[in-house]
N, C-alpha and C. Protein backbone atom coordinates (compact mmCIF):
# COMPACT_ATOMS: atom_id res chain seq x y z
N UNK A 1 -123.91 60.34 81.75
CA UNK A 1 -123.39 59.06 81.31
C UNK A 1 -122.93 59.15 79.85
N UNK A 2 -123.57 59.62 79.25
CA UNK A 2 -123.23 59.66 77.57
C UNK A 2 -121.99 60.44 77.75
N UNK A 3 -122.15 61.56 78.20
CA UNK A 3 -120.71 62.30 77.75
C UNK A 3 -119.66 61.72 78.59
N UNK A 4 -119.50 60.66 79.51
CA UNK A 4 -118.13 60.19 79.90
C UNK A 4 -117.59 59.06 78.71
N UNK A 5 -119.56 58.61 77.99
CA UNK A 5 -119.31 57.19 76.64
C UNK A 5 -118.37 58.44 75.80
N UNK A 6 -118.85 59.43 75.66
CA UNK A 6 -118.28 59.92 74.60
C UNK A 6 -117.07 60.64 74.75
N UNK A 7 -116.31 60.61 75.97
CA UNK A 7 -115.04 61.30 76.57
C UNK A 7 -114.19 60.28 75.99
N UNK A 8 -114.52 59.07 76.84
CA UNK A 8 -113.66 57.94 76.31
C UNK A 8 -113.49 57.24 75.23
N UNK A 9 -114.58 57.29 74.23
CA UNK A 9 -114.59 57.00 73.37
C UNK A 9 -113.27 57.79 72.41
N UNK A 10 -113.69 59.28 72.80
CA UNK A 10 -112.83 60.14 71.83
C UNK A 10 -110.94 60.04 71.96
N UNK A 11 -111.06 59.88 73.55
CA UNK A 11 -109.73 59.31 74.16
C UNK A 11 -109.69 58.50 73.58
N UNK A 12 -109.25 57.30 73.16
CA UNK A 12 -109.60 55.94 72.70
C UNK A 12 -109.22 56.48 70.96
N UNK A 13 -109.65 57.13 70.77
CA UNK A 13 -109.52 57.13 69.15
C UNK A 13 -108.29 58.05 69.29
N UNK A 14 -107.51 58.85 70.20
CA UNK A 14 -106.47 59.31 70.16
C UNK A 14 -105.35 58.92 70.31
N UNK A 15 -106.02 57.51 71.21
CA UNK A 15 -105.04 56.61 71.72
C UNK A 15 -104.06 55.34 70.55
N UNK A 16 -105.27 55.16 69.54
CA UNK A 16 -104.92 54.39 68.67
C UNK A 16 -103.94 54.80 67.46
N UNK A 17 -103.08 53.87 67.42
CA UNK A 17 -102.59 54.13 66.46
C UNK A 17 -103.41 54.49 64.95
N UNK A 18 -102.73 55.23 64.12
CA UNK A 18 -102.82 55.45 62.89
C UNK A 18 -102.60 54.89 61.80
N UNK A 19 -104.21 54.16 60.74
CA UNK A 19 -103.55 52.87 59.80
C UNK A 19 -102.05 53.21 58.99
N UNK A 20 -101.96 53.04 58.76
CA UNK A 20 -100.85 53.30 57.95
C UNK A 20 -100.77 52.45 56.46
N UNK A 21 -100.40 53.13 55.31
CA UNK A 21 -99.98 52.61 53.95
C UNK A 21 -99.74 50.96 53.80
N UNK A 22 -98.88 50.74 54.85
CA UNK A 22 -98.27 49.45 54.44
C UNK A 22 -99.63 48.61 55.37
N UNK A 23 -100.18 48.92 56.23
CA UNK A 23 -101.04 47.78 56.75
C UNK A 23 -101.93 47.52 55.52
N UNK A 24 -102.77 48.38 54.88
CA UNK A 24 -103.97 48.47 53.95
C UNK A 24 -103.26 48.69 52.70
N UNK A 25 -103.27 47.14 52.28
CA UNK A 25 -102.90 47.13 50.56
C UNK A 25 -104.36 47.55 49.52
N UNK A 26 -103.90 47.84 48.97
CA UNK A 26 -104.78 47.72 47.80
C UNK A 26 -105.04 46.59 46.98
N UNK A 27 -106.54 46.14 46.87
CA UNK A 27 -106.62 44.95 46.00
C UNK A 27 -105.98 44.41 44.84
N UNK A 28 -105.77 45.58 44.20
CA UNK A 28 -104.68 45.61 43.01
C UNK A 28 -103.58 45.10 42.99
N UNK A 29 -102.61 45.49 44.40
CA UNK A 29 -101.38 44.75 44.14
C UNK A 29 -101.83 43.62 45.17
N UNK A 30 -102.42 43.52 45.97
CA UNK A 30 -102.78 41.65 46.29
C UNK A 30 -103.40 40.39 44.89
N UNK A 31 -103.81 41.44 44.01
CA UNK A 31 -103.97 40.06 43.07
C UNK A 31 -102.55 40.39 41.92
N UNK A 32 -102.12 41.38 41.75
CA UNK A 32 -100.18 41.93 41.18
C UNK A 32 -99.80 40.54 41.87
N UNK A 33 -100.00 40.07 42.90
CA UNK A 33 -98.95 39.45 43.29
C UNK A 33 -99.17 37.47 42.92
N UNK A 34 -100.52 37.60 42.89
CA UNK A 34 -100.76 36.01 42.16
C UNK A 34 -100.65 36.09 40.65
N UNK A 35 -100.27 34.75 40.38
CA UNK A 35 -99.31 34.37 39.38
C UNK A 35 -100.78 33.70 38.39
N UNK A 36 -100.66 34.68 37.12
CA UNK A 36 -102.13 34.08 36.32
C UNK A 36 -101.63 32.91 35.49
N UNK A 37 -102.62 31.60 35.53
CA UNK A 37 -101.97 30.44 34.79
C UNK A 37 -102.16 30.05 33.64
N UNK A 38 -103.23 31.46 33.05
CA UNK A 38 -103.37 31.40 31.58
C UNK A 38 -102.49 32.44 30.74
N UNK A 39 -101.61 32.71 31.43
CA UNK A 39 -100.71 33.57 30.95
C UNK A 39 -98.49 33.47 31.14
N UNK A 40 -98.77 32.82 32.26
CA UNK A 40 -97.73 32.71 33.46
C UNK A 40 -96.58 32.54 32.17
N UNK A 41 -94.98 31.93 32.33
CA UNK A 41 -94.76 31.54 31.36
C UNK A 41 -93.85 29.87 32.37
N UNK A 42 -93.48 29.15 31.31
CA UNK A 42 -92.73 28.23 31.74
C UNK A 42 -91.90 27.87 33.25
N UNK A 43 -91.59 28.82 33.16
CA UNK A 43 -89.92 29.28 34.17
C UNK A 43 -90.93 29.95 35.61
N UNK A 44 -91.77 30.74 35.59
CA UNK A 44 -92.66 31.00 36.21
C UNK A 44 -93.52 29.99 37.31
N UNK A 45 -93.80 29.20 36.23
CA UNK A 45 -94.73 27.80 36.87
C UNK A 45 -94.21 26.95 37.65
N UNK A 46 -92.86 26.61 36.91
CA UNK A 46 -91.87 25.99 37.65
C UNK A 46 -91.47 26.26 39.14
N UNK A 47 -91.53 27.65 39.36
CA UNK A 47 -90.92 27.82 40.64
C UNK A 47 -92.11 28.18 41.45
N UNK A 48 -93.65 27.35 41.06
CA UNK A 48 -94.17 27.10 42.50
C UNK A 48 -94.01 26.10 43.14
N UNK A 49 -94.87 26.03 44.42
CA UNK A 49 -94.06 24.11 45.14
C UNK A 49 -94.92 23.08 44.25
N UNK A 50 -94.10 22.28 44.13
CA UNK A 50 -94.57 20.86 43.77
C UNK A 50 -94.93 20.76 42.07
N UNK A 51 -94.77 22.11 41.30
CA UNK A 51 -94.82 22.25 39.88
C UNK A 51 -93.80 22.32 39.51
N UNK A 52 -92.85 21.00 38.92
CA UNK A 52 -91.87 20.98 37.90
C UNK A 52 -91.95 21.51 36.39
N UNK A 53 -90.87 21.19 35.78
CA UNK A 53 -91.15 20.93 34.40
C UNK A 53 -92.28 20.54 33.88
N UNK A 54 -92.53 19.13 33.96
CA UNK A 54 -93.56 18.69 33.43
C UNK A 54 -94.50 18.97 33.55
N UNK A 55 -95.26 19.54 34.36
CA UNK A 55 -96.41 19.81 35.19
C UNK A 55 -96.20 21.41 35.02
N UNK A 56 -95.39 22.23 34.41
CA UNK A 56 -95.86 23.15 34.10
C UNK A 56 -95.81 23.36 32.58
N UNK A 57 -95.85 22.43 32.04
CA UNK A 57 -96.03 22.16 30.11
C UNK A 57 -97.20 21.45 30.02
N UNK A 58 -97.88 20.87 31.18
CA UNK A 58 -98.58 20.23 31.04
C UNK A 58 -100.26 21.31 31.66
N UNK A 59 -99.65 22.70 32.24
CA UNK A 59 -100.43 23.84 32.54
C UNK A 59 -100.68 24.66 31.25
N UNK A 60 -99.35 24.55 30.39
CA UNK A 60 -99.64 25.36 30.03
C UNK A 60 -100.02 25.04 28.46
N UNK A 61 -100.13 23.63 28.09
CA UNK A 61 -101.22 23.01 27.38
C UNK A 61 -102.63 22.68 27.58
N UNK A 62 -102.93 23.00 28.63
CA UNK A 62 -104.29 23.17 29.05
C UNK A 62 -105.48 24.44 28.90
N UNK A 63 -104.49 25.34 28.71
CA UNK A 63 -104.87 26.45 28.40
C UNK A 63 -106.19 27.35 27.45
N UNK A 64 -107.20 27.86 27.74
CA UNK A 64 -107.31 28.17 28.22
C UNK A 64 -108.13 27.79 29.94
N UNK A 65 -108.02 28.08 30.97
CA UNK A 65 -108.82 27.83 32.17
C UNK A 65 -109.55 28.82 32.50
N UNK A 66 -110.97 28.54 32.82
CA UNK A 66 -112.01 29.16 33.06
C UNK A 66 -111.91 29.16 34.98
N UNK A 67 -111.36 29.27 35.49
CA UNK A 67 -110.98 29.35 36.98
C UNK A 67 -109.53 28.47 37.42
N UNK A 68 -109.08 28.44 38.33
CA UNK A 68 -107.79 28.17 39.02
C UNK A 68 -108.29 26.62 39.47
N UNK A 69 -109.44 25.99 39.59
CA UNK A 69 -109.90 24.52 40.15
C UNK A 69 -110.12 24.35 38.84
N UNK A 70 -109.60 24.52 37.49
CA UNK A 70 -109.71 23.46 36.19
C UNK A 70 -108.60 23.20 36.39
N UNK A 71 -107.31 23.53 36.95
CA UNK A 71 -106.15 22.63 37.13
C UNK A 71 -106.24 21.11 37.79
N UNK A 72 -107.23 20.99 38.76
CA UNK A 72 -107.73 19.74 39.28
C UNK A 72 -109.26 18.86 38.66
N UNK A 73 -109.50 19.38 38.04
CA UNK A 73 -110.76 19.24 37.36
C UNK A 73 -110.59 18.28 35.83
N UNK A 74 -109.41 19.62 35.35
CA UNK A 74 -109.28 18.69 34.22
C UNK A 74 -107.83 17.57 34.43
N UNK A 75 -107.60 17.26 35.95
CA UNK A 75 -106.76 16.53 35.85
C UNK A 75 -105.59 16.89 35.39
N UNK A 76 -104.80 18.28 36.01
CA UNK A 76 -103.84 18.88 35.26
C UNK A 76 -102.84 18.17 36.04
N UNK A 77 -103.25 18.78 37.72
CA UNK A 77 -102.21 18.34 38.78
C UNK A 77 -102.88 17.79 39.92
N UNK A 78 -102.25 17.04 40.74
CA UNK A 78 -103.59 16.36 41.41
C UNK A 78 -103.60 17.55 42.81
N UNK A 79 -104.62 17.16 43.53
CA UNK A 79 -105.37 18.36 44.29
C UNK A 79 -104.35 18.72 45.54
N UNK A 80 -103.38 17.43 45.69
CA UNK A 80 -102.62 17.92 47.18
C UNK A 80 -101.71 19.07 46.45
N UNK A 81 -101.07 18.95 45.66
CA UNK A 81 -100.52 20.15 44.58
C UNK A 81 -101.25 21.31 44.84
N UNK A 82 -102.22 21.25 44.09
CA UNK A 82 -103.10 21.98 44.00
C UNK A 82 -103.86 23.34 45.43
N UNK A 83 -103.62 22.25 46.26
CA UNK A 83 -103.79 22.98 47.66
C UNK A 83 -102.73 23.61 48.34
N UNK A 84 -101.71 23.37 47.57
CA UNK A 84 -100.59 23.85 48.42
C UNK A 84 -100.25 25.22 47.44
N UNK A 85 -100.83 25.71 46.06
CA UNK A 85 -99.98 26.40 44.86
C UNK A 85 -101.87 27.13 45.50
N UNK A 86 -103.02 26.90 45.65
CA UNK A 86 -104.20 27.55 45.18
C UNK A 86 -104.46 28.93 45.58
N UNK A 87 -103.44 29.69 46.70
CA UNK A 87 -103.53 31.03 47.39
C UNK A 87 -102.35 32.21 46.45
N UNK A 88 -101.65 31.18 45.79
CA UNK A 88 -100.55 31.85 44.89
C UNK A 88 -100.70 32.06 43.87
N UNK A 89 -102.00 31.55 42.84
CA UNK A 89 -102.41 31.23 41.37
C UNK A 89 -104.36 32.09 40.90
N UNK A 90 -103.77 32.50 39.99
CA UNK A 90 -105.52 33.34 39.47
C UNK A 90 -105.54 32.41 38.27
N UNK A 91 -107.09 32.35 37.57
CA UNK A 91 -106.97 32.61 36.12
C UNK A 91 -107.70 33.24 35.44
N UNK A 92 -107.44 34.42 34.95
CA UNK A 92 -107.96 35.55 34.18
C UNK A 92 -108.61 35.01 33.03
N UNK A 93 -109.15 36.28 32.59
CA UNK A 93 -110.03 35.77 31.23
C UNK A 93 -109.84 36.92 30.73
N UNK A 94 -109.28 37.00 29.49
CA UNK A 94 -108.69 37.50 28.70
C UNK A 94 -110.53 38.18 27.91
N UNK A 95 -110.13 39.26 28.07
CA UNK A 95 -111.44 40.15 27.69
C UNK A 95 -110.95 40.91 26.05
């Protein structure tokens, strides 16, 4: 019994495809790709959804943020904003 578990098993791992580069990012460029809001600049902010002008002068007078929920906390932008920009936005801390 074991060696047919382990026939098929081994079949099975021959059978599968091979991960490949592009499936398995690296953490590095998954957070490369969010936009830090203690740093971001003007023009930047602007072109997430629902952050205009104002609302990104009004980010980036807030400055510094100790996490990405002081944008709703301190009443930057209100939270439906906020939920729609929160998978696209970090905020670093400047070490």
């Amino acid at each position: 019994m074991r060696q047919i578990i382990r026939a098929a098993l081994i079949a099975l791992a021959f059978a599968l495809p091979a991960p490949t580069a592009t499936v398995l990012a690296p953490p590095v460029q998954a957070e490369a790709a969010l936009l830090d809001i203690n740093s971001a600049s003007e023009g930047q902010l602007d072109a997430l959804p629902g952050i205009g002008p104002a609302r990104a002068k009004a980010i980036i007078n807030g400055r510094p943020y100790n996490g990405k929920d002081d944008l709703v906390n301190r009443k930057i932008i209100p939270a439906n904003v906020y939920n729609g920009i929160k998978d696209r936005i970090i905020a670093r801390q400047k070490r």
